[in-house]
C-alpha atoms as a PDB file:
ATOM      1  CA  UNK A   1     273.800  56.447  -6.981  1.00  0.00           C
ATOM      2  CA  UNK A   2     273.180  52.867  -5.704  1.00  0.00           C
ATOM      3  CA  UNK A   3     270.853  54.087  -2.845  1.00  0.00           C
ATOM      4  CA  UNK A   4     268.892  55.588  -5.739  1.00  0.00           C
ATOM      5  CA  UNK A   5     268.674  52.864  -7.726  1.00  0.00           C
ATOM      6  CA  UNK A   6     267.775  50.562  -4.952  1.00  0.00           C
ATOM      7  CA  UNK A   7     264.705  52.806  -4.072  1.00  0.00           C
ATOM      8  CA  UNK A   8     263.669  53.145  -8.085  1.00  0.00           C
ATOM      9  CA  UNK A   9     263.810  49.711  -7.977  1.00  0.00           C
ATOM     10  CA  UNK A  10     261.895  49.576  -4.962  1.00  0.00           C
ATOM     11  CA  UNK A  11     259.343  51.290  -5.684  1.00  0.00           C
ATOM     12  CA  UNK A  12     259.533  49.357  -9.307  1.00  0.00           C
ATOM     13  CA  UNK A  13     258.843  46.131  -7.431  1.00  0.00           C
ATOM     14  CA  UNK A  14     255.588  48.038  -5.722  1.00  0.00           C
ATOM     15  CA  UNK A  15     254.157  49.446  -9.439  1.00  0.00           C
ATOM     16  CA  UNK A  16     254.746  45.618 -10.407  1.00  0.00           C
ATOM     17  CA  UNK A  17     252.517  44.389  -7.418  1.00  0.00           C
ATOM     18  CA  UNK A  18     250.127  47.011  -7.987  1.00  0.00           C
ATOM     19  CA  UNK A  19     250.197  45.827 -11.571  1.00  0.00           C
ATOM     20  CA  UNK A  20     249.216  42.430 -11.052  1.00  0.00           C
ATOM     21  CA  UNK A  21     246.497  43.302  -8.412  1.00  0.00           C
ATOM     22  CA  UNK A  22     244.982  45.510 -11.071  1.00  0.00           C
ATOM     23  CA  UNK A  23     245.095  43.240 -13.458  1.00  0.00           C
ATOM     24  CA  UNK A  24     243.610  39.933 -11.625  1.00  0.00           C
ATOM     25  CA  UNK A  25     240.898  42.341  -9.760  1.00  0.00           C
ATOM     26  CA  UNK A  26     238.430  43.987 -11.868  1.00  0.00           C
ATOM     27  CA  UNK A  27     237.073  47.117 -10.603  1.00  0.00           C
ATOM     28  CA  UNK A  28     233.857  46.956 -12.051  1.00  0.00           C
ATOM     29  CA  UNK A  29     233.397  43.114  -9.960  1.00  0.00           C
ATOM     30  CA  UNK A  30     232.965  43.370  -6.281  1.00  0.00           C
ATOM     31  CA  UNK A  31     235.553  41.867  -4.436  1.00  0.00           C
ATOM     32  CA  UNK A  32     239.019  44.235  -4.680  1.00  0.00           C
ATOM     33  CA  UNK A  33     239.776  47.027  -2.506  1.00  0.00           C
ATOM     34  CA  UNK A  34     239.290  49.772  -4.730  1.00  0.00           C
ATOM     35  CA  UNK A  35     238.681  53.183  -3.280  1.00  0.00           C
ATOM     36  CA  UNK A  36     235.417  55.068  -4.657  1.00  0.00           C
ATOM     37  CA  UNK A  37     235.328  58.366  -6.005  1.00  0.00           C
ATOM     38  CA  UNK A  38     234.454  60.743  -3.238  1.00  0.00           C
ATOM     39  CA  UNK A  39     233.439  63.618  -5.279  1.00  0.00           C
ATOM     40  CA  UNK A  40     231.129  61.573  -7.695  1.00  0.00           C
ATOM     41  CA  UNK A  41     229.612  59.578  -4.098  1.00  0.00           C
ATOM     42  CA  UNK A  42     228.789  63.921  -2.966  1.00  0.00           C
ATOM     43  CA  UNK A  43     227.845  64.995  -6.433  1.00  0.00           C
ATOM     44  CA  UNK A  44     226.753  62.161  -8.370  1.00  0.00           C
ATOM     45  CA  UNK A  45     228.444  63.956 -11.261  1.00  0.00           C
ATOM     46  CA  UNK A  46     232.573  62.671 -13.209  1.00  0.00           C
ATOM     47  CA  UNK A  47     235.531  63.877 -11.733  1.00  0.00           C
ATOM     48  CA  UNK A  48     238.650  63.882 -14.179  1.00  0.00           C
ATOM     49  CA  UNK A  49     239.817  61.070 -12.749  1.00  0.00           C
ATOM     50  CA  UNK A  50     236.524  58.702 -12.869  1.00  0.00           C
ATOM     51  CA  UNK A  51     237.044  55.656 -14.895  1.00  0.00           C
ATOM     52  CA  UNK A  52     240.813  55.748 -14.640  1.00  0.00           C
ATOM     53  CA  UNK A  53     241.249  52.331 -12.590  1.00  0.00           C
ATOM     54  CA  UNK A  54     238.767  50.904 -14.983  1.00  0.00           C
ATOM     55  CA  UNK A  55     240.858  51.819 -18.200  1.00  0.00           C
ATOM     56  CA  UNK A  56     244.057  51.078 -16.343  1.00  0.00           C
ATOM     57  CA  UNK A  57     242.882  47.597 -15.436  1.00  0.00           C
ATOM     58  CA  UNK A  58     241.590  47.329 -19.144  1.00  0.00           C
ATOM     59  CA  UNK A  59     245.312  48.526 -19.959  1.00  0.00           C
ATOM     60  CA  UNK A  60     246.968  45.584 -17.787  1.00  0.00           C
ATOM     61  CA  UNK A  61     245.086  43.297 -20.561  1.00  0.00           C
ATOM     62  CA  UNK A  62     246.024  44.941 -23.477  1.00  0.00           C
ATOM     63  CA  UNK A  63     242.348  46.706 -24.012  1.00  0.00           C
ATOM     64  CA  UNK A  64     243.465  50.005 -25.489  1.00  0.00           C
ATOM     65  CA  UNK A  65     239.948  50.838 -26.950  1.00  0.00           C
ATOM     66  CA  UNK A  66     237.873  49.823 -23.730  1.00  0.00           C
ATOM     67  CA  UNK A  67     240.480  52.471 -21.683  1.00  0.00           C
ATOM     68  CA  UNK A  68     239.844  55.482 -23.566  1.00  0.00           C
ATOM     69  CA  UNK A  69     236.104  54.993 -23.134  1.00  0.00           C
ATOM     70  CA  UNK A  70     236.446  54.419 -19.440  1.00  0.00           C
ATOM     71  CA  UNK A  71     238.946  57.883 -19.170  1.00  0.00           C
ATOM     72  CA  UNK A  72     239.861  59.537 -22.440  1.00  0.00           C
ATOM     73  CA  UNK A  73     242.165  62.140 -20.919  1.00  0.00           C
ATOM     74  CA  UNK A  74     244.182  59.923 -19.342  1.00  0.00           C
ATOM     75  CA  UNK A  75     244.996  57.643 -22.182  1.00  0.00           C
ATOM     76  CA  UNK A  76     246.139  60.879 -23.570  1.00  0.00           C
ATOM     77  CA  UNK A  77     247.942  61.913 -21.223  1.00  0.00           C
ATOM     78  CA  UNK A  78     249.170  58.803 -19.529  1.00  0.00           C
ATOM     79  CA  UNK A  79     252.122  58.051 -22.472  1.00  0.00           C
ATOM     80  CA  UNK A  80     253.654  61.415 -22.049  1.00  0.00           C
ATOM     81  CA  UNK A  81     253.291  60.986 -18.226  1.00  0.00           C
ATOM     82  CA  UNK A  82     255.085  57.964 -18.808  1.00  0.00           C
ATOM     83  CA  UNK A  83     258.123  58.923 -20.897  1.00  0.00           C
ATOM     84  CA  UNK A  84     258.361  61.953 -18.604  1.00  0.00           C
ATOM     85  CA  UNK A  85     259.023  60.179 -15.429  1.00  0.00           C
ATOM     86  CA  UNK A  86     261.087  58.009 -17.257  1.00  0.00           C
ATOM     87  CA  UNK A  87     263.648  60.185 -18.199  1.00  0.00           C
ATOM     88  CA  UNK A  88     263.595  62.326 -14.722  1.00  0.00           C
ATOM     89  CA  UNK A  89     263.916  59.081 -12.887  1.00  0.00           C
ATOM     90  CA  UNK A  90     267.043  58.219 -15.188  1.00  0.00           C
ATOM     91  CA  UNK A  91     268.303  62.380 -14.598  1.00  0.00           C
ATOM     92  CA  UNK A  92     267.811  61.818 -10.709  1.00  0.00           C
ATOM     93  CA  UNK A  93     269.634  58.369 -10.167  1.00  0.00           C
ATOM     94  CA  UNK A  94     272.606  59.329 -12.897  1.00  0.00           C
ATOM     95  CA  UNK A  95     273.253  62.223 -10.915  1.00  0.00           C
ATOM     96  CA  UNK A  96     274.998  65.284 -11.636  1.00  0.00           C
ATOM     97  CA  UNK A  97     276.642  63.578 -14.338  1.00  0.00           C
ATOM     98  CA  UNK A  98     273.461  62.894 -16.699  1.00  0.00           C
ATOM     99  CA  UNK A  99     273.772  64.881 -19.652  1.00  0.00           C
ATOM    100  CA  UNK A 100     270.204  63.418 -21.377  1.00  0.00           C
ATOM    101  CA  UNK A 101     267.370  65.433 -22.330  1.00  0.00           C
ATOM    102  CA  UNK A 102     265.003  66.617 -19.221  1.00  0.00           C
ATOM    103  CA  UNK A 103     261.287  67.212 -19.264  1.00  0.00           C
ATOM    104  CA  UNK A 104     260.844  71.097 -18.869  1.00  0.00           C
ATOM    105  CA  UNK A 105     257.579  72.489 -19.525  1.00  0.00           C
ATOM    106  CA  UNK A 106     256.846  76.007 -21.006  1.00  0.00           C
ATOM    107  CA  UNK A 107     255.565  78.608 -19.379  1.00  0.00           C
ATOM    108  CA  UNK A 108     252.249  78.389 -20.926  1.00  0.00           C
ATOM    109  CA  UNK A 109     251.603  74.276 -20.430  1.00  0.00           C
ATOM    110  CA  UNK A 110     251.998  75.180 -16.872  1.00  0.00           C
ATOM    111  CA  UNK A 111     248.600  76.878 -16.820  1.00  0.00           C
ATOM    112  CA  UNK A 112     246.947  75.251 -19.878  1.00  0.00           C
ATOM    113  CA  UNK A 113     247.185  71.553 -18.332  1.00  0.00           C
ATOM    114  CA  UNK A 114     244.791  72.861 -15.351  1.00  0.00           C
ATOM    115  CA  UNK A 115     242.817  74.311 -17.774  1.00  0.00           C
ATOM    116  CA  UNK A 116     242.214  71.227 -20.293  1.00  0.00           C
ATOM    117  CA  UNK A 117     241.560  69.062 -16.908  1.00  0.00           C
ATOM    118  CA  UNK A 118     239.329  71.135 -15.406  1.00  0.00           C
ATOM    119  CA  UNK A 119     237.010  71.542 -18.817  1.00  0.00           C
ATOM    120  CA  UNK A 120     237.361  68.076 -19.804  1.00  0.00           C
ATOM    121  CA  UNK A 121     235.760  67.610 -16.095  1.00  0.00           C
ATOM    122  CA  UNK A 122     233.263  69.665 -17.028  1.00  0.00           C
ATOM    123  CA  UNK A 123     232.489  68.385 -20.721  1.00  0.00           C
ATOM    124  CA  UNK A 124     231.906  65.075 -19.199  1.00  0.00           C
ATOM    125  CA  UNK A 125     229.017  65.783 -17.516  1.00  0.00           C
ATOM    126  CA  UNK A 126     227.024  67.764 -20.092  1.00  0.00           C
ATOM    127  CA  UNK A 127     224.084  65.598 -20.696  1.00  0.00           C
ATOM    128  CA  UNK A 128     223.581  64.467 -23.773  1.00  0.00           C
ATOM    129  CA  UNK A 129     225.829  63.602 -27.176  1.00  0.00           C
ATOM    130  CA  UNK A 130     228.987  64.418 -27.946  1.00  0.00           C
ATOM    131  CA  UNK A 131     229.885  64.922 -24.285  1.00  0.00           C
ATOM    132  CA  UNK A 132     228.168  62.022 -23.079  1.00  0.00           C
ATOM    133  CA  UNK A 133     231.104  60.089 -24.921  1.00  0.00           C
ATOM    134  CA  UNK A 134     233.484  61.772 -22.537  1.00  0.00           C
ATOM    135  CA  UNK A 135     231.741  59.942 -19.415  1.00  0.00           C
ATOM    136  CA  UNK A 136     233.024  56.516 -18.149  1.00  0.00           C
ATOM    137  CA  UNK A 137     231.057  54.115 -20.326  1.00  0.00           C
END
């Protein structure tokens, strides 16, 4: 149990630097090492995942609304992500001894997850409104 703790914490202390880098180097700003989106430099259309180190640096100050415009699936996503790794995390350094809840998903999330990422990847690049509000903005 104290090995696992020691590597939660860890890899705690490495979120917490990753944090703070986020949050003192905007993405938008030249100047951090940010990694650009591969599939949007090929395509010149949104991945899923565009605009999420935009909202998550708007997230590191507090700037709920400016997130969800930048990536509105993963603000909705990103507090049950959250709570789910959470508890696991908790399961996995308890041990065989942690009697908590657990995340388990149904049958049917396990293929409808895929499913709502892939057509909110799509949705966002339909030209013109309401999908346009799905883009990064």
């Amino acid at each position: 149990m104290k090995q696992r703790l020691a590597l939660v914490l860890a890899l705690g202390l490495l979120g917490l630097i990753g944090f703070l880098y986020l949050s003192r180097n905007d993405p938008e700003e030249a100047g951090g090492f940010y990694p650009k989106c591969l599939f949007r430099e090929v395509s010149g259309l949104h991945c899923a995942g565009c605009g999420g180190t935009r909202a998550a640096h708007a997230l590191t100050k507090l700037e709920f609304g400016v997130a969800f415009r930048k990536n509105p699936l993963l603000m909705i996503l990103l507090p049950l992500l959250a709570i789910g790794v959470a508890v696991e995390l908790v399961a996995w350094v308890i041990g065989e001894g942690y009697r908590g809840p657990r995340v388990r998903l149904p049958g049917q999330w396990t293929w409808s997850l895929p499913v709502v990422i892939v057509g909110f990847w799509i949705l966002r690049n339909i030209p013109g409104w309401p999908f346009e509000l799905l883009a990064p903005r």
